[in-house]
PDB file of N, CA and C in Angstrom:
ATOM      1  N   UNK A   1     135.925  55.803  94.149  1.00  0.00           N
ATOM      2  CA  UNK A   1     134.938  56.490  94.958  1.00  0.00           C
ATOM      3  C   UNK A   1     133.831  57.019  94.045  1.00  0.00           C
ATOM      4  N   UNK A   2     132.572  56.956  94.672  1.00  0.00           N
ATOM      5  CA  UNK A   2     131.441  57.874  93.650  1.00  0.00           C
ATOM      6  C   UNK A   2     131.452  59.144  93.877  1.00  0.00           C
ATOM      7  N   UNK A   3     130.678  59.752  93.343  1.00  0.00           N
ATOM      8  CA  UNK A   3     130.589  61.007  93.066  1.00  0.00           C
ATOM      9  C   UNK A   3     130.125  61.637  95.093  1.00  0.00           C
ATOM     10  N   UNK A   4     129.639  61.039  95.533  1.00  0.00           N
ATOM     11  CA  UNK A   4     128.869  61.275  96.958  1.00  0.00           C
ATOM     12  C   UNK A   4     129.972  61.274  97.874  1.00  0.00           C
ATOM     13  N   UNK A   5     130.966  60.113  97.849  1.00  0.00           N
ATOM     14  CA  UNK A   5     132.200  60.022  98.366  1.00  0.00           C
ATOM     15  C   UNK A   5     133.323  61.232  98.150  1.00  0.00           C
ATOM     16  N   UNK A   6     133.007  61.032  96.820  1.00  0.00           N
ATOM     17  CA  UNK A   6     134.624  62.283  96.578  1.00  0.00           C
ATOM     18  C   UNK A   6     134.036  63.409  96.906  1.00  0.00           C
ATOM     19  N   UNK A   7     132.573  63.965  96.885  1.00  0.00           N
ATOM     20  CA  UNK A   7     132.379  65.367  97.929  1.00  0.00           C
ATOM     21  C   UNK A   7     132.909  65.719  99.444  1.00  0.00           C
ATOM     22  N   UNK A   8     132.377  64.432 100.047  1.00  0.00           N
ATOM     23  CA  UNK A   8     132.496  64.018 101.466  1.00  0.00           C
ATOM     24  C   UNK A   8     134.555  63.987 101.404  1.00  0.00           C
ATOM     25  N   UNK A   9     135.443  63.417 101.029  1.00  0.00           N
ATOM     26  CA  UNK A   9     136.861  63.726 100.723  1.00  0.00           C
ATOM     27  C   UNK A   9     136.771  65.206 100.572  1.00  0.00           C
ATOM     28  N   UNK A  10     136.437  65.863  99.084  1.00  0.00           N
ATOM     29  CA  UNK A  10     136.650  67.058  99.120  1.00  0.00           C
ATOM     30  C   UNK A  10     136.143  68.071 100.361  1.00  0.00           C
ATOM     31  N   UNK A  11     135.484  67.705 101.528  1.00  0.00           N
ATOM     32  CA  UNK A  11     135.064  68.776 102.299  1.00  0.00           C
ATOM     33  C   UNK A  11     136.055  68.188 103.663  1.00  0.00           C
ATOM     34  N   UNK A  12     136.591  67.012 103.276  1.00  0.00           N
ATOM     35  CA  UNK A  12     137.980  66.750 104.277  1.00  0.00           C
ATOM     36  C   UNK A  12     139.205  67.908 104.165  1.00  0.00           C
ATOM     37  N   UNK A  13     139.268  67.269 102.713  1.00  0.00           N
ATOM     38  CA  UNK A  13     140.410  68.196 102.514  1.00  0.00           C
ATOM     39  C   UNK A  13     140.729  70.042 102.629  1.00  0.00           C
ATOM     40  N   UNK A  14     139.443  70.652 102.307  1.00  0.00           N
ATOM     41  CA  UNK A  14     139.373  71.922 102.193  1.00  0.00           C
ATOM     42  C   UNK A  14     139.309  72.471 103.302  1.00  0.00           C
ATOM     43  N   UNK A  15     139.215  71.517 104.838  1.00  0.00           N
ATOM     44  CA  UNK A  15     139.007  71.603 106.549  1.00  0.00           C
ATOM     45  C   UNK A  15     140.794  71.474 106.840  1.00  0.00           C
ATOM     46  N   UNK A  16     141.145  72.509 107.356  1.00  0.00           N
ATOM     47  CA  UNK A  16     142.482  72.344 107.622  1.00  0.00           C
ATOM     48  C   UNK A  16     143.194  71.572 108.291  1.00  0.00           C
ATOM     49  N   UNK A  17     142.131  70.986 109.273  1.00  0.00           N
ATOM     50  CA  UNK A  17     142.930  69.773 110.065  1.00  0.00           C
ATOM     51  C   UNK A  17     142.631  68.545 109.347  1.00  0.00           C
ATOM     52  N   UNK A  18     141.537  68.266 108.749  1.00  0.00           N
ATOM     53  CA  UNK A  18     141.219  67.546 107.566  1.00  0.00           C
ATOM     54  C   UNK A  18     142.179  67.195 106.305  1.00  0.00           C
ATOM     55  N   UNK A  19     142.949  68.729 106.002  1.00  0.00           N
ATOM     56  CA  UNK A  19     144.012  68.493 104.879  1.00  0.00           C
ATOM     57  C   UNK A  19     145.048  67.385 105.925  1.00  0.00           C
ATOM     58  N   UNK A  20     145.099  68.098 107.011  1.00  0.00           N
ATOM     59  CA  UNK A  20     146.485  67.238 108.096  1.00  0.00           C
ATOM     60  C   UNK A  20     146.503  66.144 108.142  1.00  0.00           C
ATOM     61  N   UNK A  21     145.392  65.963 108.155  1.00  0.00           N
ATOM     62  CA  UNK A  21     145.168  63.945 108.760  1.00  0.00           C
ATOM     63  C   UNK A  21     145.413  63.179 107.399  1.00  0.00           C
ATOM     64  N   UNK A  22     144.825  63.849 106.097  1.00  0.00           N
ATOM     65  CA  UNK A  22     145.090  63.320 105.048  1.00  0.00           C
ATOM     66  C   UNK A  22     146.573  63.348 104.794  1.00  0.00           C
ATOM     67  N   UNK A  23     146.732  64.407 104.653  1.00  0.00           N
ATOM     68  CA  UNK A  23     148.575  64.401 104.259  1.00  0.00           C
ATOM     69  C   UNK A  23     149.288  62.981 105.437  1.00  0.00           C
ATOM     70  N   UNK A  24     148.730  63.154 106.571  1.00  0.00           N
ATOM     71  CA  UNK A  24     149.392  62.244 107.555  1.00  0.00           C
ATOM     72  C   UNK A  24     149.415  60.792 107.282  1.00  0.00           C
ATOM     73  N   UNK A  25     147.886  60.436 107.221  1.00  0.00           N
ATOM     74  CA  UNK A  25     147.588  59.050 106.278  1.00  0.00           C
ATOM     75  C   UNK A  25     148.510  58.555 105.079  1.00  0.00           C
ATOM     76  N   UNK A  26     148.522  59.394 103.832  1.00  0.00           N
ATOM     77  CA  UNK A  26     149.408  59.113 103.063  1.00  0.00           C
ATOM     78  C   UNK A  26     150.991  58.808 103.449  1.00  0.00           C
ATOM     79  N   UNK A  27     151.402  60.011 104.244  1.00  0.00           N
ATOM     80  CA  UNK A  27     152.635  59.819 104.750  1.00  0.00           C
ATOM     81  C   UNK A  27     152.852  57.921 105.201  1.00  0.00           C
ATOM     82  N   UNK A  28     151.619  57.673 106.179  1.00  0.00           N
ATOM     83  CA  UNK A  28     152.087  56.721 106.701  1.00  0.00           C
ATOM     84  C   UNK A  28     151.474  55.568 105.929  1.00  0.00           C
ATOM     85  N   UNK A  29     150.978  55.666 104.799  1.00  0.00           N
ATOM     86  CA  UNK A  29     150.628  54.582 103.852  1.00  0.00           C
ATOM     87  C   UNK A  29     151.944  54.990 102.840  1.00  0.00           C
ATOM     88  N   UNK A  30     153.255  55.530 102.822  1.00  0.00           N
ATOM     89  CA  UNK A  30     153.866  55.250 101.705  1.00  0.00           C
ATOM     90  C   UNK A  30     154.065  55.596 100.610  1.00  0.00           C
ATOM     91  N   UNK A  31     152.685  56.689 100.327  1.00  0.00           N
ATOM     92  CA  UNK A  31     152.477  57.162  99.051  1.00  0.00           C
ATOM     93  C   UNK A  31     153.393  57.870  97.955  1.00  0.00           C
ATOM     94  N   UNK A  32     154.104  58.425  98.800  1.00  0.00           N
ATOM     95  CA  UNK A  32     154.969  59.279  98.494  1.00  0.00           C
ATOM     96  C   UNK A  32     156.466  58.371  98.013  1.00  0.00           C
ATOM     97  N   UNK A  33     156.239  57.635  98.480  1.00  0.00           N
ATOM     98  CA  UNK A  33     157.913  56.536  98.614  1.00  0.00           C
ATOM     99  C   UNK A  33     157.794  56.220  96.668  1.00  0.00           C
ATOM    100  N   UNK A  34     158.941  55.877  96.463  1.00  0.00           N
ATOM    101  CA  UNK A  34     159.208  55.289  95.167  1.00  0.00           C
ATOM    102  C   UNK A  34     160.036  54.318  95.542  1.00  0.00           C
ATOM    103  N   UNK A  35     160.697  53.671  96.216  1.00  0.00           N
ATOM    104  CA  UNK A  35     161.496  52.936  96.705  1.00  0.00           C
ATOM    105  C   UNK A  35     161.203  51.517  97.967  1.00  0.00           C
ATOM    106  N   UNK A  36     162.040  50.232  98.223  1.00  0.00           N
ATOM    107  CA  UNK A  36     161.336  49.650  99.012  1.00  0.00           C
ATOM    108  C   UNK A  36     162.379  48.844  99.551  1.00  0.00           C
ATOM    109  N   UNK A  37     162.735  48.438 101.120  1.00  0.00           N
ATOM    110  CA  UNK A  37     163.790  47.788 101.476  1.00  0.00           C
ATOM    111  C   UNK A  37     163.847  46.523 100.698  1.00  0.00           C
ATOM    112  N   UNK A  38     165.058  46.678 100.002  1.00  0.00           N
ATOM    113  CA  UNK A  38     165.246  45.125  98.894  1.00  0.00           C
ATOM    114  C   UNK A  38     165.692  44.459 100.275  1.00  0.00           C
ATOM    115  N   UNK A  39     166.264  44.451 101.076  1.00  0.00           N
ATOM    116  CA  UNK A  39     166.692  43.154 102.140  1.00  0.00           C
ATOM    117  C   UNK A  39     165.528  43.024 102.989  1.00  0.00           C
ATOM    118  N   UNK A  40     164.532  43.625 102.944  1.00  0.00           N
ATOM    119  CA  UNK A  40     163.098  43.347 103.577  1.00  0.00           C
ATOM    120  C   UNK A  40     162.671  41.318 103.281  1.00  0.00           C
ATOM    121  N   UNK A  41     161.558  40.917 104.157  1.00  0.00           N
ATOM    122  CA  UNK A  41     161.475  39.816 104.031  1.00  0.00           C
ATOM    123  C   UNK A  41     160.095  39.427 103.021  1.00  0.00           C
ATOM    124  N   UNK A  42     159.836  38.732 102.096  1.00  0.00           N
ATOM    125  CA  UNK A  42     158.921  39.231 101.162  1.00  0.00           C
ATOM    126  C   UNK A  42     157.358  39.722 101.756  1.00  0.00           C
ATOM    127  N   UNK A  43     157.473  38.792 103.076  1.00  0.00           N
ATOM    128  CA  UNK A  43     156.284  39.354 103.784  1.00  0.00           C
ATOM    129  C   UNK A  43     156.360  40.870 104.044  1.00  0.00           C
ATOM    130  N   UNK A  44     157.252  41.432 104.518  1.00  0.00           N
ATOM    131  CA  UNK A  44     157.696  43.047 104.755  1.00  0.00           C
ATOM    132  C   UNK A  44     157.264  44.137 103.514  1.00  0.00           C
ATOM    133  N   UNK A  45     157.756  43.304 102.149  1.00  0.00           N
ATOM    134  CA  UNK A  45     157.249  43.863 100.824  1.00  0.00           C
ATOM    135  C   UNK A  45     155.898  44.194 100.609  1.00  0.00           C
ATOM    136  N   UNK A  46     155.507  42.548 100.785  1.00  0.00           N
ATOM    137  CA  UNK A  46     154.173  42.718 100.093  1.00  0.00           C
ATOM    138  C   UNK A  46     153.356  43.401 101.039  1.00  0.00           C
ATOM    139  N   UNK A  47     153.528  43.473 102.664  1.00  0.00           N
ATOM    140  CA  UNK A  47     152.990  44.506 103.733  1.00  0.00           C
ATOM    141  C   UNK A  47     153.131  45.847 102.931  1.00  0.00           C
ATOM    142  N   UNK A  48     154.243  46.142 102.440  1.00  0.00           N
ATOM    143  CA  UNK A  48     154.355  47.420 102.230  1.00  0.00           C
ATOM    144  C   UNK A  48     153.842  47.803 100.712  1.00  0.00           C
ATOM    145  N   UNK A  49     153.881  46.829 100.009  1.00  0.00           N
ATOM    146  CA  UNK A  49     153.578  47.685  98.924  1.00  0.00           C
ATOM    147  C   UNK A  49     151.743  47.483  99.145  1.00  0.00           C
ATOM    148  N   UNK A  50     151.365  46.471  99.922  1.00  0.00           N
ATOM    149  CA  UNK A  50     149.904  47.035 100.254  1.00  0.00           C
ATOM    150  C   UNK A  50     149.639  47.869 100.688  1.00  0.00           C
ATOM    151  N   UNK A  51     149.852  48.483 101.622  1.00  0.00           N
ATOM    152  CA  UNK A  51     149.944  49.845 102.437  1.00  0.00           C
ATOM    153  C   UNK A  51     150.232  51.053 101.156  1.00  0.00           C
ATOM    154  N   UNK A  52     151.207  51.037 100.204  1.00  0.00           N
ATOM    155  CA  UNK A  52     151.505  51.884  99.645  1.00  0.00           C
ATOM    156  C   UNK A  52     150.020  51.872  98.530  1.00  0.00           C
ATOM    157  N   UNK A  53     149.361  50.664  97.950  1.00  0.00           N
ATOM    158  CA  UNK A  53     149.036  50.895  96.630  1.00  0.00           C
ATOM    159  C   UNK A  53     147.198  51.683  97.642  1.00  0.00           C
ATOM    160  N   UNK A  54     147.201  51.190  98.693  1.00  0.00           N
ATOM    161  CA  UNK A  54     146.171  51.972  99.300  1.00  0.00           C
ATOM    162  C   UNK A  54     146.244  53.413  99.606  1.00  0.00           C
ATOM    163  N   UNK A  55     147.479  53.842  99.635  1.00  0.00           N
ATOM    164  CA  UNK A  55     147.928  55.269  99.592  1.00  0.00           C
ATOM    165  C   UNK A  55     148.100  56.150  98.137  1.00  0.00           C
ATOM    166  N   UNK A  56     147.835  55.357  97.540  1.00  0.00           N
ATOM    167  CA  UNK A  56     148.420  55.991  95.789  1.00  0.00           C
ATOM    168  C   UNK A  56     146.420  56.039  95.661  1.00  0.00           C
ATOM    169  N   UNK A  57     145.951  54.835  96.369  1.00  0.00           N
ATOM    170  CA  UNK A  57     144.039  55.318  95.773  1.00  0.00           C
ATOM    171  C   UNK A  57     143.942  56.393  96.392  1.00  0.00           C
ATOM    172  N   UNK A  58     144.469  56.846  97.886  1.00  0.00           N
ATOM    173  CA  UNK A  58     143.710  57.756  98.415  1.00  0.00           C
ATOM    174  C   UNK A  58     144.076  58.661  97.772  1.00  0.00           C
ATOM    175  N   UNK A  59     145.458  59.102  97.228  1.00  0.00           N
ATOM    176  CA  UNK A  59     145.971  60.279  96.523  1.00  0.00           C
ATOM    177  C   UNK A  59     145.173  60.291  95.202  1.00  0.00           C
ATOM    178  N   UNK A  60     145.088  59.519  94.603  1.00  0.00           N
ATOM    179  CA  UNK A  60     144.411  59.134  93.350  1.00  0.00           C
ATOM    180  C   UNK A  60     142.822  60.277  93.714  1.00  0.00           C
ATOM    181  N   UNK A  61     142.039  59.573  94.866  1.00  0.00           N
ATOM    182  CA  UNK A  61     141.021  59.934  94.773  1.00  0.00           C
ATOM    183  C   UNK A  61     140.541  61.389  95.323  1.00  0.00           C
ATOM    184  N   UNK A  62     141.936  61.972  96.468  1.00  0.00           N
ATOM    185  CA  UNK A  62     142.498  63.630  96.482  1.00  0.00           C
ATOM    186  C   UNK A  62     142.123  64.160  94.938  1.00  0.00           C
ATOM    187  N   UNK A  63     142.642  63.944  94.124  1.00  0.00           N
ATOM    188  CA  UNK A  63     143.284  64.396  93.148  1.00  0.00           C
ATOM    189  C   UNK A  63     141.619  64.398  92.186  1.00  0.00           C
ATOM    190  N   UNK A  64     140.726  63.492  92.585  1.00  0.00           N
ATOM    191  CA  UNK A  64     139.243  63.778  91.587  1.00  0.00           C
ATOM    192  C   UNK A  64     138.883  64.485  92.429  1.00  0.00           C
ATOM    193  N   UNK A  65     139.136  64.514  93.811  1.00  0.00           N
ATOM    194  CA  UNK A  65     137.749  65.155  94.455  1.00  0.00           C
ATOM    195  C   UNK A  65     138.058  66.987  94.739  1.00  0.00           C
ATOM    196  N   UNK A  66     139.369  67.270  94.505  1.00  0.00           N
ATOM    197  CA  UNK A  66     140.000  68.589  94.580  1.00  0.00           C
ATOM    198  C   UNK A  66     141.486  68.972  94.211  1.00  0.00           C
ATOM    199  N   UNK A  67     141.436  68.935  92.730  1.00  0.00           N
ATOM    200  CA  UNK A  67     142.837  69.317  92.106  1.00  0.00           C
ATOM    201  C   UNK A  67     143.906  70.238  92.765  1.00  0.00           C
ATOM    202  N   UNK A  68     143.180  71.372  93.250  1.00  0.00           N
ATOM    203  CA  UNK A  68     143.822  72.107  94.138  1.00  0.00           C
ATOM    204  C   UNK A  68     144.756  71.798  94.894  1.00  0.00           C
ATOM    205  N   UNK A  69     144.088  70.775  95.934  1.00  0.00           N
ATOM    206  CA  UNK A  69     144.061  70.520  96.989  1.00  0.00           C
ATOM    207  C   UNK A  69     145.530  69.121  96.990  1.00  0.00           C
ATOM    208  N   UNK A  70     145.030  68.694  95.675  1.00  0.00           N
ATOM    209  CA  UNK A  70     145.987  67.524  95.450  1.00  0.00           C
ATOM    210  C   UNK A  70     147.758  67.754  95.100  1.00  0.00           C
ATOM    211  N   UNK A  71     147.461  69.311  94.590  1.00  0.00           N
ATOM    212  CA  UNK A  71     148.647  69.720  94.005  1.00  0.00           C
ATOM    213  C   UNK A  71     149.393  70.321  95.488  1.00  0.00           C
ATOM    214  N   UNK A  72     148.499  70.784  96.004  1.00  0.00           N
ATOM    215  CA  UNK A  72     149.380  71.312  97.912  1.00  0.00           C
ATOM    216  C   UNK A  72     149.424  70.218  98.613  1.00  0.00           C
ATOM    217  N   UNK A  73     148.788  68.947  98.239  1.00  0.00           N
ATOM    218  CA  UNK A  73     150.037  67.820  98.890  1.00  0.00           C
ATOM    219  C   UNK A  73     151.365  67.285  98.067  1.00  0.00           C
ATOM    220  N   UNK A  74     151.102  67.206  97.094  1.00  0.00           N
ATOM    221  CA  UNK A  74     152.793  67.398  96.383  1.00  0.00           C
ATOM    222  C   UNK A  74     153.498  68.329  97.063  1.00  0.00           C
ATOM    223  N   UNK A  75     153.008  69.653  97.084  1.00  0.00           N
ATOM    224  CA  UNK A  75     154.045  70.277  97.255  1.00  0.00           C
ATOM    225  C   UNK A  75     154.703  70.343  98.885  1.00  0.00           C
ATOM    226  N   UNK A  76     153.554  70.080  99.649  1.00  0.00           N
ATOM    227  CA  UNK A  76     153.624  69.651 101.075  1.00  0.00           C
ATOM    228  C   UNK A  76     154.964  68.519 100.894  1.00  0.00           C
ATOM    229  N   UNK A  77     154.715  67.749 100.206  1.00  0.00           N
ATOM    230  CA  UNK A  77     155.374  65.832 100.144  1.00  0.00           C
ATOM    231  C   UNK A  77     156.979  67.039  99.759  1.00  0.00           C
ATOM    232  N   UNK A  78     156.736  67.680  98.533  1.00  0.00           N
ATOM    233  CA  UNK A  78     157.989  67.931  97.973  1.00  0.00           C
ATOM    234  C   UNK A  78     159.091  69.309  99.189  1.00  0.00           C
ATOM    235  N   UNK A  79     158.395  70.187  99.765  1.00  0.00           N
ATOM    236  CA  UNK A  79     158.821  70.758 100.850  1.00  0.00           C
ATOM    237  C   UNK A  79     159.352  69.856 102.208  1.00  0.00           C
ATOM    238  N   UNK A  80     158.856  68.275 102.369  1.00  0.00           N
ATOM    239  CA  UNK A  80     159.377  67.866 103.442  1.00  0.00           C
ATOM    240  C   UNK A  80     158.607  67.902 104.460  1.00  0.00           C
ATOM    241  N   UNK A  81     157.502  68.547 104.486  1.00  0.00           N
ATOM    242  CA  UNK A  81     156.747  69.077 105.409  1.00  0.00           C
ATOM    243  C   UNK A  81     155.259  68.266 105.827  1.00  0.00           C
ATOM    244  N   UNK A  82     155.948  66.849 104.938  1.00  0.00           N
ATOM    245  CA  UNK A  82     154.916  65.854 105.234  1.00  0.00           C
ATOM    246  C   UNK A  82     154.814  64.782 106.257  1.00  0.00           C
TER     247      UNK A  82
END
């Protein structure tokens, strides 16, 4: 993301329903997962680890556009509460 983008993110995130939808997105891109059904069909994989490596940019790009902000979705992810 440029510098114009990761503002526009950072004024997502710092909007409380804004943090929600983000945390939600990730949730459902995977981000959080370290793991992947090995009896999945390779199409199922490679679905998923696409989905996931698009969830690791968005966290990635959380994480330039508001450190803060990036560290209360860990801890969101790590409470369960994601």
């Amino acid at each position: 993301m440029n510098k114009d983008e990761l503002l526009r993110l950072n004024n997502v995130l710092v909007d409380k329903d804004g943090f929600e939808v983000v945390a939600l997105l990730l949730k459902q891109l995977g981000a959080f997962e370290r793991n992947y059904n090995h009896t999945a069909s390779d199409r199922e994989v490679f679905m998923t680890q696409g989905y996931r490596n698009k969830g690791l940019w968005l966290l990635d790009n959380c994480f330039k556009a508001n450190p803060e902000k990036y560290i209360e979705l860990l801890n969101k992810n790590e409470r369960g509460n994601l």
